[in-house]
N, C-alpha and C. Protein backbone atom coordinates (compact mmCIF):
# COMPACT_ATOMS: atom_id res chain seq x y z
N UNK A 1 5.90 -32.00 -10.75
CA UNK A 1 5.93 -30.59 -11.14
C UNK A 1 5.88 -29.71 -9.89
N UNK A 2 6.42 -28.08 -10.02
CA UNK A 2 6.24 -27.70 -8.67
C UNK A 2 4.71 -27.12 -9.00
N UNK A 3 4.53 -26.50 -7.75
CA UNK A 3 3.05 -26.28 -7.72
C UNK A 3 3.03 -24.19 -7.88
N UNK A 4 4.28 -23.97 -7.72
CA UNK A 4 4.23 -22.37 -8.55
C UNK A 4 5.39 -22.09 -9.05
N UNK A 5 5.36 -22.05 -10.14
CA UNK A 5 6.37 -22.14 -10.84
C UNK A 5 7.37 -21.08 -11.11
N UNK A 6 6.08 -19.68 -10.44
CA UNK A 6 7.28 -18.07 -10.13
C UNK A 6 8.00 -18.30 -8.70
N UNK A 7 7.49 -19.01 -7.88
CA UNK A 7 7.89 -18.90 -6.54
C UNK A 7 9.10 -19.79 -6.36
N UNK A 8 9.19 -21.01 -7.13
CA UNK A 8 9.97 -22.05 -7.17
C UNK A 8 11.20 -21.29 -8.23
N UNK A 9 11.22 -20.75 -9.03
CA UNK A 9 12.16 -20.15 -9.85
C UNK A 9 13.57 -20.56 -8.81
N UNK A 10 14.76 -20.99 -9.39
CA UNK A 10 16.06 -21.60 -9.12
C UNK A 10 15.75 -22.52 -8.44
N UNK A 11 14.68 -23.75 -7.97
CA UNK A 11 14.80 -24.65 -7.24
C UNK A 11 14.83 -25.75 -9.15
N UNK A 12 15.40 -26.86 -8.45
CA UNK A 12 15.35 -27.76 -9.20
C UNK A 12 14.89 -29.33 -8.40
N UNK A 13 14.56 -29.76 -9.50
CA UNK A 13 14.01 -31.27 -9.15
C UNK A 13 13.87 -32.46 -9.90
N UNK A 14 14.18 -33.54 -9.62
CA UNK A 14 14.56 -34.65 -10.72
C UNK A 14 13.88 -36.11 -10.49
N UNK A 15 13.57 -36.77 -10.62
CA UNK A 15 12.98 -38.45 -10.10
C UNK A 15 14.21 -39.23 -10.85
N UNK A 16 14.49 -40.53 -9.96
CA UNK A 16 14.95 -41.61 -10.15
C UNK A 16 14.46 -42.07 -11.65
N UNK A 17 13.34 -41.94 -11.86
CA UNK A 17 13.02 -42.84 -13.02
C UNK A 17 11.36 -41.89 -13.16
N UNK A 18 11.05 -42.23 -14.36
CA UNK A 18 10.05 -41.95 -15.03
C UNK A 18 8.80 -43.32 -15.35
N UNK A 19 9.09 -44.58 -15.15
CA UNK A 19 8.13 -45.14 -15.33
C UNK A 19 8.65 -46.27 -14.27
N UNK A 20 7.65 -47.18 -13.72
CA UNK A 20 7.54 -48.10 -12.93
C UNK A 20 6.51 -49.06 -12.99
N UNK A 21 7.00 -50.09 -12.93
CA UNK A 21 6.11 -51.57 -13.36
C UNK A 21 6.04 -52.08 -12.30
N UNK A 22 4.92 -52.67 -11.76
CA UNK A 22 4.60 -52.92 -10.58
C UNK A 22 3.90 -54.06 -10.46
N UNK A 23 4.06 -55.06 -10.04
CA UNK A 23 3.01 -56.29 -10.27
C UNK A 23 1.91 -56.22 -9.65
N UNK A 24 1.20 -56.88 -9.44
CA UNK A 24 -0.03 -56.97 -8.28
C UNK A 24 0.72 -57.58 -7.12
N UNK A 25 0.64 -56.95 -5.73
CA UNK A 25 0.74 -57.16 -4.66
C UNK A 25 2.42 -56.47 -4.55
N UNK A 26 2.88 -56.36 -5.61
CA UNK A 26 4.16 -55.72 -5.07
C UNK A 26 4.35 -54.12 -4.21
N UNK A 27 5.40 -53.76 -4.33
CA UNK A 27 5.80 -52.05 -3.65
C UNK A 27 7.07 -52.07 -4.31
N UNK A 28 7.26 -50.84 -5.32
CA UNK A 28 7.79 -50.30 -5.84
C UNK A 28 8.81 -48.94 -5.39
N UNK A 29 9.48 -48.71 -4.90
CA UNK A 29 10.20 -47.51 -5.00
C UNK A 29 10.66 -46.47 -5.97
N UNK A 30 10.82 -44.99 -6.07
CA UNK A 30 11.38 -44.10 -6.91
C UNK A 30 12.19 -42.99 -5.81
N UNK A 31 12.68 -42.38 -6.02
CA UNK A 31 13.16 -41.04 -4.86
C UNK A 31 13.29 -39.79 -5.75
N UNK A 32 12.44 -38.90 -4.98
CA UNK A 32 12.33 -37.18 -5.72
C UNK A 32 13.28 -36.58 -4.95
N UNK A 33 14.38 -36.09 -5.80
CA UNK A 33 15.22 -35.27 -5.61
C UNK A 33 14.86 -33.65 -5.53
N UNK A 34 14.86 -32.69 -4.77
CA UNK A 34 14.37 -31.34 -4.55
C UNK A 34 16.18 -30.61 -3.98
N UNK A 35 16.14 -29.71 -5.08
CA UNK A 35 17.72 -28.80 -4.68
C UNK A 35 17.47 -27.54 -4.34
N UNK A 36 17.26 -27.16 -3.26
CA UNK A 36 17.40 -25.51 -2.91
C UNK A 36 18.51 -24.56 -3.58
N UNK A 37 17.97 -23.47 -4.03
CA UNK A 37 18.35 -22.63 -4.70
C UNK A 37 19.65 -22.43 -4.05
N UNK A 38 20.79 -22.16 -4.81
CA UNK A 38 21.93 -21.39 -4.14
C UNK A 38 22.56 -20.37 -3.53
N UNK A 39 23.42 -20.15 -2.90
CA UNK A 39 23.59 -18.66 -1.95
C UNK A 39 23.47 -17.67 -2.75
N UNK A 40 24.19 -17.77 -3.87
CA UNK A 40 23.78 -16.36 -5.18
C UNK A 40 22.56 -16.21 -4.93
N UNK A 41 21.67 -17.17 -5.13
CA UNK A 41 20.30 -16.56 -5.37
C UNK A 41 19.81 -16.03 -4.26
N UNK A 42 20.04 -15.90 -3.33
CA UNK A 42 19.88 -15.83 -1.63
C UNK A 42 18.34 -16.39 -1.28
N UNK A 43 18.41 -17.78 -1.22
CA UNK A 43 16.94 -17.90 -0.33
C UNK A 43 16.84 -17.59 0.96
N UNK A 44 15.98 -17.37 1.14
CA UNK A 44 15.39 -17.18 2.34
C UNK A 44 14.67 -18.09 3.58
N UNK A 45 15.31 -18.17 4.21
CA UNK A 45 15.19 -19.34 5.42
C UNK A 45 13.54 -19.35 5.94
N UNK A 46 13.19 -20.55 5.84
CA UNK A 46 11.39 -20.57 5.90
C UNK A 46 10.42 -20.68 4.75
N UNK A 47 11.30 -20.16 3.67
CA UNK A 47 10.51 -20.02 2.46
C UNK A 47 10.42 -21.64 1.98
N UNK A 48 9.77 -22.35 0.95
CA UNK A 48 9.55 -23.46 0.28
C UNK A 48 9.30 -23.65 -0.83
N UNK A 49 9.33 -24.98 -1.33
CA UNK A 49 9.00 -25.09 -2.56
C UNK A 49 7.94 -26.33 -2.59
N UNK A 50 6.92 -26.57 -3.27
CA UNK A 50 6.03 -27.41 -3.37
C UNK A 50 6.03 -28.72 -4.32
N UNK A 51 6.13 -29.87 -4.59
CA UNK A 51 6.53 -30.61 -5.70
C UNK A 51 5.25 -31.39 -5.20
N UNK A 52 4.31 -32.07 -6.42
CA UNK A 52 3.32 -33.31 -6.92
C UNK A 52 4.02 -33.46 -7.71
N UNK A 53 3.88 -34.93 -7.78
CA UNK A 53 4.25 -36.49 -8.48
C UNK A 53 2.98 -36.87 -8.48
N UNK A 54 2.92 -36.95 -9.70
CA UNK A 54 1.49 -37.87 -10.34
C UNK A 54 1.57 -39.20 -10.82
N UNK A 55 1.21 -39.71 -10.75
CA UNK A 55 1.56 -41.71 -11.11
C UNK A 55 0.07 -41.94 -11.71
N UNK A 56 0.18 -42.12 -12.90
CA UNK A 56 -1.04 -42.18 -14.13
C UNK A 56 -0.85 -44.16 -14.44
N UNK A 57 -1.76 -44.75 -14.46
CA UNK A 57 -1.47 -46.45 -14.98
C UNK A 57 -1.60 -46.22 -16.36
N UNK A 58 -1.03 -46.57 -17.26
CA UNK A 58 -0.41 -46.89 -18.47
C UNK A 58 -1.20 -48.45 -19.02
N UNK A 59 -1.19 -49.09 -18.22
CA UNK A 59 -1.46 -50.56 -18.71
C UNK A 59 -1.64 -51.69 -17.94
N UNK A 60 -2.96 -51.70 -17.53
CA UNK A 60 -4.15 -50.88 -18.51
C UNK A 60 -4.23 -49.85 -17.94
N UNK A 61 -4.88 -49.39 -18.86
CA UNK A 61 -5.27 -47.28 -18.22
C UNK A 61 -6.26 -47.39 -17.60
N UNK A 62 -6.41 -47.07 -16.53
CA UNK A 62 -7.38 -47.08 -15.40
C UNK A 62 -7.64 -46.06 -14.76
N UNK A 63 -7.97 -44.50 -14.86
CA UNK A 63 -7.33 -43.29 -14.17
C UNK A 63 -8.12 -43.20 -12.88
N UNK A 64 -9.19 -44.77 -12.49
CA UNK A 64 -9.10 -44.67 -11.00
C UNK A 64 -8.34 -44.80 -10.18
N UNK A 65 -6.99 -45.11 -10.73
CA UNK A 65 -6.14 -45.80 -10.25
C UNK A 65 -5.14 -44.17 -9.82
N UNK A 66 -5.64 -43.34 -10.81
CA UNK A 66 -4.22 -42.43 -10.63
C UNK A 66 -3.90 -41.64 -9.07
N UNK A 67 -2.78 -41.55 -9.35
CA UNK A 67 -2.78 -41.01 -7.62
C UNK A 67 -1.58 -39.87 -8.02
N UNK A 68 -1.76 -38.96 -6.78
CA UNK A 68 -0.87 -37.99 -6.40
C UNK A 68 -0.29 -37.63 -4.91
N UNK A 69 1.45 -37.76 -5.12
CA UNK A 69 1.88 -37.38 -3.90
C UNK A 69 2.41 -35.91 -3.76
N UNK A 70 2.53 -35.12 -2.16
CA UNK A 70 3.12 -34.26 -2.51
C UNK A 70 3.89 -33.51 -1.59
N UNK A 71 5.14 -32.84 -1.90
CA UNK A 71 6.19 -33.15 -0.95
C UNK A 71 6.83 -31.53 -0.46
N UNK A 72 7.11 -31.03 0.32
CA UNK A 72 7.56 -29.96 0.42
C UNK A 72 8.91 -29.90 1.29
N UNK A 73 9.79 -28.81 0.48
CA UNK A 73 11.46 -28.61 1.06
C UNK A 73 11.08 -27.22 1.55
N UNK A 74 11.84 -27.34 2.81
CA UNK A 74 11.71 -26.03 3.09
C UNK A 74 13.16 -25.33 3.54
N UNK A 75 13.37 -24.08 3.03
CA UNK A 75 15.23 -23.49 3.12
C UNK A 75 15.77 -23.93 4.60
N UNK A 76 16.45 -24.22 5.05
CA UNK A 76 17.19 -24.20 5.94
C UNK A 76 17.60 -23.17 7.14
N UNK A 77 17.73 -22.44 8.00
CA UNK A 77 18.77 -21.56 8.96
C UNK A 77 20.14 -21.70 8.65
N UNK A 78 20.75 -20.41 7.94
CA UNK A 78 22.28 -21.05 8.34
C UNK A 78 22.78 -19.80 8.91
N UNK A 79 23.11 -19.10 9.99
CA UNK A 79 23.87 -18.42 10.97
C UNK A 79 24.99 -18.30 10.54
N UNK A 80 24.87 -16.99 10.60
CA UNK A 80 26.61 -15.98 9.89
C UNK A 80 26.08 -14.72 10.50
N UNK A 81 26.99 -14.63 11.40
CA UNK A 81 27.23 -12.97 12.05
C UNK A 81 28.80 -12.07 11.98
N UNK A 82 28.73 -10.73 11.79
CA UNK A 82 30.17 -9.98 12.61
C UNK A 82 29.59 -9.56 13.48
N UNK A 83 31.12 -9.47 14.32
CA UNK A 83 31.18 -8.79 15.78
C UNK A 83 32.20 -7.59 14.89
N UNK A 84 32.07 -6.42 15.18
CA UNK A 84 32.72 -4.77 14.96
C UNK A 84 33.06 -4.03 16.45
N UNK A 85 33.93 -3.75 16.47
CA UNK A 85 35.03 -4.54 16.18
C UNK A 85 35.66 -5.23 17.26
N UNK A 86 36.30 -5.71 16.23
CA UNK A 86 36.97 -7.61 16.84
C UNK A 86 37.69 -7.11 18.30
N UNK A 87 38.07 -5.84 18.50
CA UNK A 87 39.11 -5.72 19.90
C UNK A 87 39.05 -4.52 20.19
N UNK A 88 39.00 -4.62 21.79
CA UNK A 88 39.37 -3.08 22.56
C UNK A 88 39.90 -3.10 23.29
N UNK A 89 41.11 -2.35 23.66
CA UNK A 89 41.47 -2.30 25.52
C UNK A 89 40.83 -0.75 26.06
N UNK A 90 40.92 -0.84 27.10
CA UNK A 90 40.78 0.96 28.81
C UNK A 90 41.21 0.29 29.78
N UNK A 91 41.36 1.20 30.46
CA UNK A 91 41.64 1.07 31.74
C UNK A 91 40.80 0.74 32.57
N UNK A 92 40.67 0.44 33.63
CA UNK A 92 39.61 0.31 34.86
C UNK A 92 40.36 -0.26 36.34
N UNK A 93 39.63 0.68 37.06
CA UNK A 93 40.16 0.26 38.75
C UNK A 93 39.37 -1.32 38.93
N UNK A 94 40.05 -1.60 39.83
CA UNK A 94 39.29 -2.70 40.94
C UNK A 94 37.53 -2.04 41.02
N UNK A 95 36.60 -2.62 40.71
CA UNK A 95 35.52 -2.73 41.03
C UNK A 95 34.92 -1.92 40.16
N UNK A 96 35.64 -1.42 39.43
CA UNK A 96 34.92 -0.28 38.28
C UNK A 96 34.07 -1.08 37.24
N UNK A 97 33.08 -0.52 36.72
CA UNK A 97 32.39 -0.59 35.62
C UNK A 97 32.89 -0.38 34.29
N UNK A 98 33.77 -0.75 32.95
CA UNK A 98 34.28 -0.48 31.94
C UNK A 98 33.21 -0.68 30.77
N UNK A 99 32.88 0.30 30.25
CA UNK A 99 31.94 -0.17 28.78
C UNK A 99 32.53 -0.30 27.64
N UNK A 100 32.30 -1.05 27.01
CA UNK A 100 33.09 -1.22 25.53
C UNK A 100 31.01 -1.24 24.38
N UNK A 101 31.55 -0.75 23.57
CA UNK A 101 30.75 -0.91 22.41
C UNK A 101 30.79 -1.62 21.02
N UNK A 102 30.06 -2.67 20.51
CA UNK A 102 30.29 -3.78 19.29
C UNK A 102 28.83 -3.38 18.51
N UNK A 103 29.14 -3.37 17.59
CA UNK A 103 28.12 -3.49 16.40
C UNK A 103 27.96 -4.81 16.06
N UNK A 104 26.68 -5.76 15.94
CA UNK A 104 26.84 -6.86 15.71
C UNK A 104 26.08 -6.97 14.40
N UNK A 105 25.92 -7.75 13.19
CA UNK A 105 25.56 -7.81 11.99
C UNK A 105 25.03 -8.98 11.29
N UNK A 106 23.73 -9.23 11.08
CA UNK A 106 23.48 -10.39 10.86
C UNK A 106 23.80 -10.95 9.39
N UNK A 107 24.52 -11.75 8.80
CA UNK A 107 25.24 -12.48 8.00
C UNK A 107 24.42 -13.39 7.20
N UNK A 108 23.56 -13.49 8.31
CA UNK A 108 22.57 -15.26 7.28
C UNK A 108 21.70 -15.28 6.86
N UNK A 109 20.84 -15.87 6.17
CA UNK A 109 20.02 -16.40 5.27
C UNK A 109 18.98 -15.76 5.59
N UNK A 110 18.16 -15.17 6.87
CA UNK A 110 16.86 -14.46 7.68
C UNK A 110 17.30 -14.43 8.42
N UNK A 111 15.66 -13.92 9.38
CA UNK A 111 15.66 -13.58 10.49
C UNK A 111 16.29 -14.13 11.13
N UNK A 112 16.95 -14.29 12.30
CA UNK A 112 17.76 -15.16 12.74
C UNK A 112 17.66 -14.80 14.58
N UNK A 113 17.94 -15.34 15.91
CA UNK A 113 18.03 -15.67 17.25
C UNK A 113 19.09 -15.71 17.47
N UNK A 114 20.41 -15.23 18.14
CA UNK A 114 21.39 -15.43 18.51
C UNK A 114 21.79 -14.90 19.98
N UNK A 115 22.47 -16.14 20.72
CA UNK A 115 22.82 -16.03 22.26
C UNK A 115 24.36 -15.42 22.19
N UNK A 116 24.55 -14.29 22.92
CA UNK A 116 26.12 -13.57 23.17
C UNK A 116 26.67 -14.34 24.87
N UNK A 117 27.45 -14.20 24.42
CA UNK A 117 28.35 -14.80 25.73
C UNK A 117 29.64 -14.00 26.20
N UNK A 118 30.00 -13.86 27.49
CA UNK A 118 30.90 -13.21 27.97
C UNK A 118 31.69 -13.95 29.15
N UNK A 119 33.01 -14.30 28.21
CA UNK A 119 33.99 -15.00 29.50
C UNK A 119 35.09 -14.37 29.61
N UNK A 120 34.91 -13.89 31.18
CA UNK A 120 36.06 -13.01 31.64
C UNK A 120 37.14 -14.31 31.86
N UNK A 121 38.12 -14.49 32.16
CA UNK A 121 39.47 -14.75 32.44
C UNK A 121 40.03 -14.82 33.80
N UNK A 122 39.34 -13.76 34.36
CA UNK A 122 40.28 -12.96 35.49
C UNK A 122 38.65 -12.95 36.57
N UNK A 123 37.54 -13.59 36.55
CA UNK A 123 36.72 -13.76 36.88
C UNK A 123 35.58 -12.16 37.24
N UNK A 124 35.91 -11.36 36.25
CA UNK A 124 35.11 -10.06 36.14
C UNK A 124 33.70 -10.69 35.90
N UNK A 125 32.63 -9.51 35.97
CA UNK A 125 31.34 -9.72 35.59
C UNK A 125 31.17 -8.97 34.39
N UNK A 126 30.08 -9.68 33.15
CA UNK A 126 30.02 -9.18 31.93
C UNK A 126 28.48 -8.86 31.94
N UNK A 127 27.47 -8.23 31.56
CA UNK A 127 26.55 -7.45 31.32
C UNK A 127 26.50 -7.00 29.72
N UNK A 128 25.67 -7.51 28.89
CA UNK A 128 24.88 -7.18 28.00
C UNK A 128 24.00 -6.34 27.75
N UNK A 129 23.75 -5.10 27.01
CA UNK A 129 22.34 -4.58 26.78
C UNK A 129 22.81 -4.26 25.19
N UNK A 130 21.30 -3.88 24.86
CA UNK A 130 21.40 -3.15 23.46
C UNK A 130 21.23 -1.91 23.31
N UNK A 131 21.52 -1.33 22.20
CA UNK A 131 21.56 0.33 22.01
C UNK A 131 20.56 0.07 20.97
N UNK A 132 20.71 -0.12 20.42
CA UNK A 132 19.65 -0.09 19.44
C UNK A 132 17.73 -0.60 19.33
N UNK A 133 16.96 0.35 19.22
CA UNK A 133 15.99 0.57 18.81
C UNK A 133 14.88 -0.91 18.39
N UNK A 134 14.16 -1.66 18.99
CA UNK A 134 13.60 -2.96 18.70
C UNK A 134 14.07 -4.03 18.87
N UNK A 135 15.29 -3.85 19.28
CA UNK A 135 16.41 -5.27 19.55
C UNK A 135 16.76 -5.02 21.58
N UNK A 136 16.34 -6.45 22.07
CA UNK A 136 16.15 -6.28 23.31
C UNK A 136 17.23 -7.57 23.41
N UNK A 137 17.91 -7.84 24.28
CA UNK A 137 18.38 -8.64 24.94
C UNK A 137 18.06 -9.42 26.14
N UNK A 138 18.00 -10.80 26.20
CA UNK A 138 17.06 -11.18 28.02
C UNK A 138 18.16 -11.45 28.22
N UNK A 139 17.62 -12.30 29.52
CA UNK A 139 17.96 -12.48 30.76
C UNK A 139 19.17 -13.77 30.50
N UNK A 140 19.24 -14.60 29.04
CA UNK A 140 20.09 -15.50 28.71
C UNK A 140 21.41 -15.01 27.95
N UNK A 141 21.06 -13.76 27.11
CA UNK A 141 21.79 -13.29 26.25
C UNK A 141 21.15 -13.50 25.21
N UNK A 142 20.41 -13.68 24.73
CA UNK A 142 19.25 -13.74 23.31
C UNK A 142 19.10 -12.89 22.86
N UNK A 143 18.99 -12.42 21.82
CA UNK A 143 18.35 -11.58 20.78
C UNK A 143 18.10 -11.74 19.64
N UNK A 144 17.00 -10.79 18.63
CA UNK A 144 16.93 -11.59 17.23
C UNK A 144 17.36 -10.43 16.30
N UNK A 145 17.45 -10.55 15.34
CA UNK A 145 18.30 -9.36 14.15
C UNK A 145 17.25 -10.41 12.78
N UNK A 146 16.96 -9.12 12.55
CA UNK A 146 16.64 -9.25 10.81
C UNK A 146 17.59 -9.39 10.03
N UNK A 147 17.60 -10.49 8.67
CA UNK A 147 18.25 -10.21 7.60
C UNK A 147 19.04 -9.11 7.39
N UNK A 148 21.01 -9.42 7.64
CA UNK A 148 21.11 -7.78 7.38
C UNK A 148 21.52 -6.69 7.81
N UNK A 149 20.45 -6.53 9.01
CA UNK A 149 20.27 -5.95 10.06
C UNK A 149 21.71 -6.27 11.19
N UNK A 150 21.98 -4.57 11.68
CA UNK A 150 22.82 -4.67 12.84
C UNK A 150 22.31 -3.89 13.92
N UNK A 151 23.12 -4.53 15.27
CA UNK A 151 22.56 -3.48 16.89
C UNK A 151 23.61 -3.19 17.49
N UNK A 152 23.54 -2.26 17.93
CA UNK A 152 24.95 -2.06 18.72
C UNK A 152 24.49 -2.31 19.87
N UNK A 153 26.09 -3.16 20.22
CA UNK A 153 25.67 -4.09 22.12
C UNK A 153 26.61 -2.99 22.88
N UNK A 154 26.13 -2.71 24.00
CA UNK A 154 27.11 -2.35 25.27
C UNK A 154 27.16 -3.26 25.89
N UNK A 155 28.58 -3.55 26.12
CA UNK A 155 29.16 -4.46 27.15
C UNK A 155 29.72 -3.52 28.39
N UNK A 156 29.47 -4.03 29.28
CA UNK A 156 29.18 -3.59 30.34
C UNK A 156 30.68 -4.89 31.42
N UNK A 157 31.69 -4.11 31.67
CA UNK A 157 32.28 -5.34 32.27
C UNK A 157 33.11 -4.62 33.59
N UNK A 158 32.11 -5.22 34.73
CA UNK A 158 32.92 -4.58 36.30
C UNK A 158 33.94 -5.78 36.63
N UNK A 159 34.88 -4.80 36.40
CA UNK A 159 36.33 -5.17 37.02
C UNK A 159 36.36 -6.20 38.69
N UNK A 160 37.06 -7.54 38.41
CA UNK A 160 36.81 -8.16 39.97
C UNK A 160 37.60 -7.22 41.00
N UNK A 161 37.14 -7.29 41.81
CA UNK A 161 37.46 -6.39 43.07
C UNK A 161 38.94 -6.69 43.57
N UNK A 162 39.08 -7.99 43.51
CA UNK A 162 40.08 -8.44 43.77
C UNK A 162 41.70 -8.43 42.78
N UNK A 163 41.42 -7.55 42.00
CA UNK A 163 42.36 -7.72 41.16
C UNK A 163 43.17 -6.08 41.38
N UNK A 164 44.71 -6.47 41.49
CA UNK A 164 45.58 -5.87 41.43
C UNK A 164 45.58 -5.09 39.93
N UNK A 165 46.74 -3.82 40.76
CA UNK A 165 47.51 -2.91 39.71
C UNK A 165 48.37 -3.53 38.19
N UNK A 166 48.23 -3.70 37.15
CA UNK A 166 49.02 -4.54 36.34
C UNK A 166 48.64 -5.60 35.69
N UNK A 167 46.94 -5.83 36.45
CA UNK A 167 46.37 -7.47 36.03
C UNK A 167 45.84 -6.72 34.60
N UNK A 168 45.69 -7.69 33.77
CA UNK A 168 44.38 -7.80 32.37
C UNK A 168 43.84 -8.69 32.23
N UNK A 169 42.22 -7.66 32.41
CA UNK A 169 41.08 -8.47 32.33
C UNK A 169 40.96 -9.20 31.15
N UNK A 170 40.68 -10.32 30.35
CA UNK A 170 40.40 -10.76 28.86
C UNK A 170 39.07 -11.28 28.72
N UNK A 171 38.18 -10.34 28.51
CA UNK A 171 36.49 -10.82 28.02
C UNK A 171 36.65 -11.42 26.45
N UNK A 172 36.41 -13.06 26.48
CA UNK A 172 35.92 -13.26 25.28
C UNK A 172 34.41 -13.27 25.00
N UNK A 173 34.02 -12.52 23.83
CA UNK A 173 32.83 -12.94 23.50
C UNK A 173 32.72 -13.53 22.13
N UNK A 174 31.82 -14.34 22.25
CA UNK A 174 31.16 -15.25 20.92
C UNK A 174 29.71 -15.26 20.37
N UNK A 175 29.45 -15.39 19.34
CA UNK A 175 27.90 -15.79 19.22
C UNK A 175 27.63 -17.01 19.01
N UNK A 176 26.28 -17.62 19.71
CA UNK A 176 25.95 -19.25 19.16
C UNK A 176 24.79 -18.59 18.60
N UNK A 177 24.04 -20.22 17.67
CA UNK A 177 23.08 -20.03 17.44
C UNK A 177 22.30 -20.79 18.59
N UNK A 178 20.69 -20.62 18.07
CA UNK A 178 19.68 -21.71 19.15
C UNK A 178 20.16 -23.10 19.61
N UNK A 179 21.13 -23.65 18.92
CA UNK A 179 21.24 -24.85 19.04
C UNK A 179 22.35 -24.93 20.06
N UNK A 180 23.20 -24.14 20.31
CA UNK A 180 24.44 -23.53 21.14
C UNK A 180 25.77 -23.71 20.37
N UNK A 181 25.77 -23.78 18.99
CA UNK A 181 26.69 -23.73 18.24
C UNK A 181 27.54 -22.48 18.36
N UNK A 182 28.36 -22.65 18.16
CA UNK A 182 29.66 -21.37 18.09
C UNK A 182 29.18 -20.75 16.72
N UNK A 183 29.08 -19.96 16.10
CA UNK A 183 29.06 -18.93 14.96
C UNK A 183 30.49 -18.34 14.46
N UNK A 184 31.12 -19.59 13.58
CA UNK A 184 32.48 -19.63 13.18
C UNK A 184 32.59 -17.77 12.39
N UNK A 185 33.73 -17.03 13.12
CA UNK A 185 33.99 -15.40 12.84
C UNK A 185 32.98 -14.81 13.58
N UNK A 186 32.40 -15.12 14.57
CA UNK A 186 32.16 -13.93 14.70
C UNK A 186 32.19 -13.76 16.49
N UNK A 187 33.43 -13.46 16.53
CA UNK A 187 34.25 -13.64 18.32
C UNK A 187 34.61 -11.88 18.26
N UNK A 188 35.06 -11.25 19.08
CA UNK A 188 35.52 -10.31 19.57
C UNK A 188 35.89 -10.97 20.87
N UNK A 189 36.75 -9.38 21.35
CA UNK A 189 37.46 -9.64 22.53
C UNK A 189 38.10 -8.39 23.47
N UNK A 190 37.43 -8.25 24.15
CA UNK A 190 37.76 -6.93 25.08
C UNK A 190 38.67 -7.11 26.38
N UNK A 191 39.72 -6.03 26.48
CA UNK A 191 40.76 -6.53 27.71
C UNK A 191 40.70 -5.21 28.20
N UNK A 192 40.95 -5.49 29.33
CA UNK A 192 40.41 -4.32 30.44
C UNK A 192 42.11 -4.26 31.99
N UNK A 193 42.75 -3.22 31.10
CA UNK A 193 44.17 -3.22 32.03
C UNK A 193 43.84 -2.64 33.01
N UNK A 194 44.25 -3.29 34.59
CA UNK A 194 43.28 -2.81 35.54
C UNK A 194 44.47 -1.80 36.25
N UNK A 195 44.35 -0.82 36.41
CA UNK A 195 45.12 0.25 37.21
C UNK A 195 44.51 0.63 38.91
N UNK A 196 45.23 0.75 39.83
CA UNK A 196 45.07 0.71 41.18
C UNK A 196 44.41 2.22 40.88
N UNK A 197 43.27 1.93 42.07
CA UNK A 197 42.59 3.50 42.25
C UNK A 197 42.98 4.32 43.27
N UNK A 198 44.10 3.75 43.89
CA UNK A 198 45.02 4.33 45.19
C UNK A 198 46.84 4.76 44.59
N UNK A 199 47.21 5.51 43.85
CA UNK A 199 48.22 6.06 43.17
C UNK A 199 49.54 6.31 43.89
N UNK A 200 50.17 5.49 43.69
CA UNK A 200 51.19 5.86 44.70
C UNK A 200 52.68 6.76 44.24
N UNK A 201 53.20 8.38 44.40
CA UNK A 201 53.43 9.11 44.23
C UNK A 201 54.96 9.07 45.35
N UNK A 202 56.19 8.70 44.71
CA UNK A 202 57.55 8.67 45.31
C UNK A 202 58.27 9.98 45.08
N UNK A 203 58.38 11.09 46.22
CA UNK A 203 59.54 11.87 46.43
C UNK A 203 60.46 11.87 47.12
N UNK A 204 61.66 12.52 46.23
CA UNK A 204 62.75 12.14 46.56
C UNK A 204 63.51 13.12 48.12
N UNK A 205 63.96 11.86 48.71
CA UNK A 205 64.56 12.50 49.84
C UNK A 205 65.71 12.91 50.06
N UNK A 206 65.76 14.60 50.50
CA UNK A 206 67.38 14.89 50.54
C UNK A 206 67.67 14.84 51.86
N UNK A 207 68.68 15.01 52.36
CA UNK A 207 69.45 15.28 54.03
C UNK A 207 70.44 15.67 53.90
N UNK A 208 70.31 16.95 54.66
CA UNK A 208 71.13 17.99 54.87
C UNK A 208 72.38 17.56 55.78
């Protein structure tokens, strides 16, 4: 049985079998099946459910004998984010600083930890911070988002020095979770067309 029966509401649970004969000196097996509620119902990652199995002797009835096991499931993490939005281009010189702005949105089950990543192409530098209010970013790219909950990131991406009039920069970014998984949808991608900061201006020559 579970052990609260409002809290457990949509979990289900089943045993192999209902009775077991056991000789003296033997070991017997059964397996308790426990099903976490479904995404409709939205559980909540951390939350649990409690199940005792009671094993009463029958024959002979002995209720020194009775025993109780007891087992607990607990919801899972499953990581689902958007990136808003998916693409930007600007301009930027050689060595310039370009900011782009993403709303990021947490998708999954709770609270949730997620690492951002920034791979330039063209070997630029990428810089992370947050705009938003309780949501901090370190020194790895980490941050955590509530259920739900979105932050807006500034990306921060200085143009390599070395790059010519005509080049494009291509920042991909991704989210993993803790584990360094990719977070399937939720990529963006910022390109940064780099324009010379020295302008070169052709007039035309007449001769008399």
């Amino acid at each position: 049985t579970f052990d609260d029966l409002v809290f457990s509401v949509n979990w289900q649970r089943s045993l192999s079998t209902t009775s077991l004969t056991i000789l003296p000196g033997e070991t017997r097996s059964f397996q308790l099946t426990v099903t976490v509620p479904p995404e409709s119902a939205n559980p909540i990652s951390g939350t649990y459910a409690d199940v005792t199995v009671a094993i009463t002797p029958t024959l002979p009835i002995d209720p020194l004998q009775a025993r109780t096991a007891r087992a607990r499931t607990i919801v899972g993490q499953v990581s689902r984010a958007q990136i808003t939005p998916a693409s930007a281009e600007k301009e930027g010189a050689p060595g310039e600083t370009v900011i782009f702005l993403h709303e990021i949105t947490n998708l999954g089950n709770g609270v949730d930890t997620f690492q951002i990543n920034g791979m330039p192409a063209l070997g630029s530098t990428v810089r992370f911070t947050s705009l938003t209010s309780g949501v901090t970013i370190n020194s790895e790219g980490r941050f955590t988002l509530a259920q739900g909950a979105t932050a807006i990131i500034r990306v921060e991406v200085t143009v390599n020095p070395q790059l010519a009039n005509g080049n494009v920069e291509n920042v991909f970014i991704d989210l993993r979770d803790l584990n360094g998984n990719v977070i399937g949808g939720a990529f963006a991608q910022d390109r940064v067309r780099v324009v010379s900061s020295i302008r070169r201006v052709y007039l035309p020559l007449v001769i008399r």
